[in-house]
N, C-alpha and C. Protein backbone atom coordinates (compact mmCIF):
# COMPACT_ATOMS: atom_id res chain seq x y z
N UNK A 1 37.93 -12.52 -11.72
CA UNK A 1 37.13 -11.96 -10.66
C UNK A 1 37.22 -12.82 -9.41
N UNK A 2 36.97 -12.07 -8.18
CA UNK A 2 37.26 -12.99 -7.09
C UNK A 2 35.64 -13.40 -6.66
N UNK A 3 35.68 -14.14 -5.75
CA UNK A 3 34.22 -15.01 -5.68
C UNK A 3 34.42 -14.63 -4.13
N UNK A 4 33.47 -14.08 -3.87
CA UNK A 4 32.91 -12.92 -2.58
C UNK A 4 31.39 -14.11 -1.81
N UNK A 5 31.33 -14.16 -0.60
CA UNK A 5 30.61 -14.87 0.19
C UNK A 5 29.37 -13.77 0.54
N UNK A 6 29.72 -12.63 0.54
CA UNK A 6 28.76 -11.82 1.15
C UNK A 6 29.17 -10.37 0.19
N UNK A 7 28.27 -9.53 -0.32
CA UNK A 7 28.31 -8.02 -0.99
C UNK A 7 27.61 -7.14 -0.40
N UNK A 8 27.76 -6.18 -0.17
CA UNK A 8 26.75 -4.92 0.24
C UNK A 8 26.68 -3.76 -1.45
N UNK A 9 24.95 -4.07 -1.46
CA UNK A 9 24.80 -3.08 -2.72
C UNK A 9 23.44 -2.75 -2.36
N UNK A 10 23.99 -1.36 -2.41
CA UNK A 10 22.70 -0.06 -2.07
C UNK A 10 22.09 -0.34 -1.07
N UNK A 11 22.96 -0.74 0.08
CA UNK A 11 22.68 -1.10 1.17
C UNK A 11 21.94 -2.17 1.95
N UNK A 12 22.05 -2.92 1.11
CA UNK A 12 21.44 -4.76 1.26
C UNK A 12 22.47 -5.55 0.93
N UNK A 13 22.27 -6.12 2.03
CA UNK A 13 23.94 -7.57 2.12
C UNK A 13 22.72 -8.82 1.45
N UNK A 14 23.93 -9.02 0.34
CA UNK A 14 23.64 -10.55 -0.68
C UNK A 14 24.60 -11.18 -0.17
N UNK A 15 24.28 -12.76 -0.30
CA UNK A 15 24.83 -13.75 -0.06
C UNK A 15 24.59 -14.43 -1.35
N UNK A 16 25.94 -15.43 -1.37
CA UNK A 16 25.65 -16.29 -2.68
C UNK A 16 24.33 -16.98 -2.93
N UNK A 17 24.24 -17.51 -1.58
CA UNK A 17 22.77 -18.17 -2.16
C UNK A 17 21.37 -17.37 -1.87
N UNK A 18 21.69 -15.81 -1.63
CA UNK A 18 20.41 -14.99 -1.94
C UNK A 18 19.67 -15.43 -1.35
N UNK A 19 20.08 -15.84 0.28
CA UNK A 19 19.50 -15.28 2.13
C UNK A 19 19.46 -14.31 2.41
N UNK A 20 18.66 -13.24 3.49
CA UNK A 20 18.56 -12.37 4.08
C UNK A 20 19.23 -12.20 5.09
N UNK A 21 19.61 -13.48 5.75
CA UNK A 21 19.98 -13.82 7.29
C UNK A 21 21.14 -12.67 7.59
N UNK A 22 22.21 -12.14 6.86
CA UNK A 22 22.85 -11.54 7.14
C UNK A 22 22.60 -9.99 6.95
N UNK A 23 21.67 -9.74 6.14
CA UNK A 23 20.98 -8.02 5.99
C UNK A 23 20.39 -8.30 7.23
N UNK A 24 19.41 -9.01 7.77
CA UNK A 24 18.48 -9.00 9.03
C UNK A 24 19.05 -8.79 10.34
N UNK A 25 20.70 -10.00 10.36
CA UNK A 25 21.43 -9.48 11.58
C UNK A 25 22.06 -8.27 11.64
N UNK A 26 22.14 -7.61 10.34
CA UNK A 26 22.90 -6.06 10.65
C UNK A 26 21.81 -4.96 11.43
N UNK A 27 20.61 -5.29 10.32
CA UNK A 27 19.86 -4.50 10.80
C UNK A 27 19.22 -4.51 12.35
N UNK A 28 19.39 -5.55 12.94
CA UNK A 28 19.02 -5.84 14.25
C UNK A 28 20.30 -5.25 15.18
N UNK A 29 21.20 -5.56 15.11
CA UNK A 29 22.23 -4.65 15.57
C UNK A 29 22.02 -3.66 15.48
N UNK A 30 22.18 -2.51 13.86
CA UNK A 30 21.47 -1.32 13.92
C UNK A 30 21.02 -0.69 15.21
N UNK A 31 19.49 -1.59 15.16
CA UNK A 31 18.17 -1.36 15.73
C UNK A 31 18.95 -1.23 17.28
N UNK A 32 19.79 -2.06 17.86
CA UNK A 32 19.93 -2.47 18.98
C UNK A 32 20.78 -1.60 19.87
N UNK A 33 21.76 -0.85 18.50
CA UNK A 33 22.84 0.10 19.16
C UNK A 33 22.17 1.54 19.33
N UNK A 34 20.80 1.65 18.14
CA UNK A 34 20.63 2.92 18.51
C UNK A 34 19.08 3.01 20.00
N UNK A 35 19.02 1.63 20.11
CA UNK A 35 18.52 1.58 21.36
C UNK A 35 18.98 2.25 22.58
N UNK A 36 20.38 1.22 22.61
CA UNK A 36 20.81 1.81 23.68
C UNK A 36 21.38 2.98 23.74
N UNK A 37 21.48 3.88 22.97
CA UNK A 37 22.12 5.30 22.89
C UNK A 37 20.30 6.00 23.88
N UNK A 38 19.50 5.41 22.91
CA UNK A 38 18.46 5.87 23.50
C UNK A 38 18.23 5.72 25.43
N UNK A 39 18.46 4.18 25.39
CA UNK A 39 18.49 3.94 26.82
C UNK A 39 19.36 4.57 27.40
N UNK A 40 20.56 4.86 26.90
CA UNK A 40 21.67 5.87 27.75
C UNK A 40 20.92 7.29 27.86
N UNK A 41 20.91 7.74 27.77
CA UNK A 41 20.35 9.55 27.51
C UNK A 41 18.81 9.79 27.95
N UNK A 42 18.66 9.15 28.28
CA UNK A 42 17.33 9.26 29.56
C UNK A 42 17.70 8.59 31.27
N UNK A 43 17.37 9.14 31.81
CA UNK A 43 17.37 8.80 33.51
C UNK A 43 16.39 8.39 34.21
N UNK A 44 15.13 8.31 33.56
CA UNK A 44 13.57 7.68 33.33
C UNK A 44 12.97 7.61 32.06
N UNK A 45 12.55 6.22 32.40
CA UNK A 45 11.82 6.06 30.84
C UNK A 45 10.47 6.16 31.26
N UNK A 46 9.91 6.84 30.75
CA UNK A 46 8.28 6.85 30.75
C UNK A 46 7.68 7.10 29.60
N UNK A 47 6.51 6.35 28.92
CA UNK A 47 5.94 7.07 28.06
C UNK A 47 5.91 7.65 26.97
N UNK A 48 5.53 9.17 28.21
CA UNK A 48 5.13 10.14 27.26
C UNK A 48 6.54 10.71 26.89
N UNK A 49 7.74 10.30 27.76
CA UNK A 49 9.27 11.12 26.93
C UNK A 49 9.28 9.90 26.03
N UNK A 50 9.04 9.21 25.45
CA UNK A 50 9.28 8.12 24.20
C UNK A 50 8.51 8.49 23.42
């Protein structure tokens, strides 16, 4: 078997020593790209359109 630094299972990244740090930075990216799709596709942000 080969010896893997990082796995994705059922959609949570493990690390050998069973940190989060790298599930947390995906998910912040995630969070960050579907921001800006959001920030793209409005021409005012106000509010009540959020």
């Amino acid at each position: 078997l080969n010896k893997t630094e990082l796995e994705k299972d059922l959609g949570i990244y493990k690390s050998n020593d069973l940190k989060w740090k790298e599930h947390v930075y995906y998910a912040i990216g995630k969070a960050n790209k579907n921001l800006s799709m959001i920030k793209k596709s409005f021409q005012f942000l106000e509010k009540k359109s959020l």
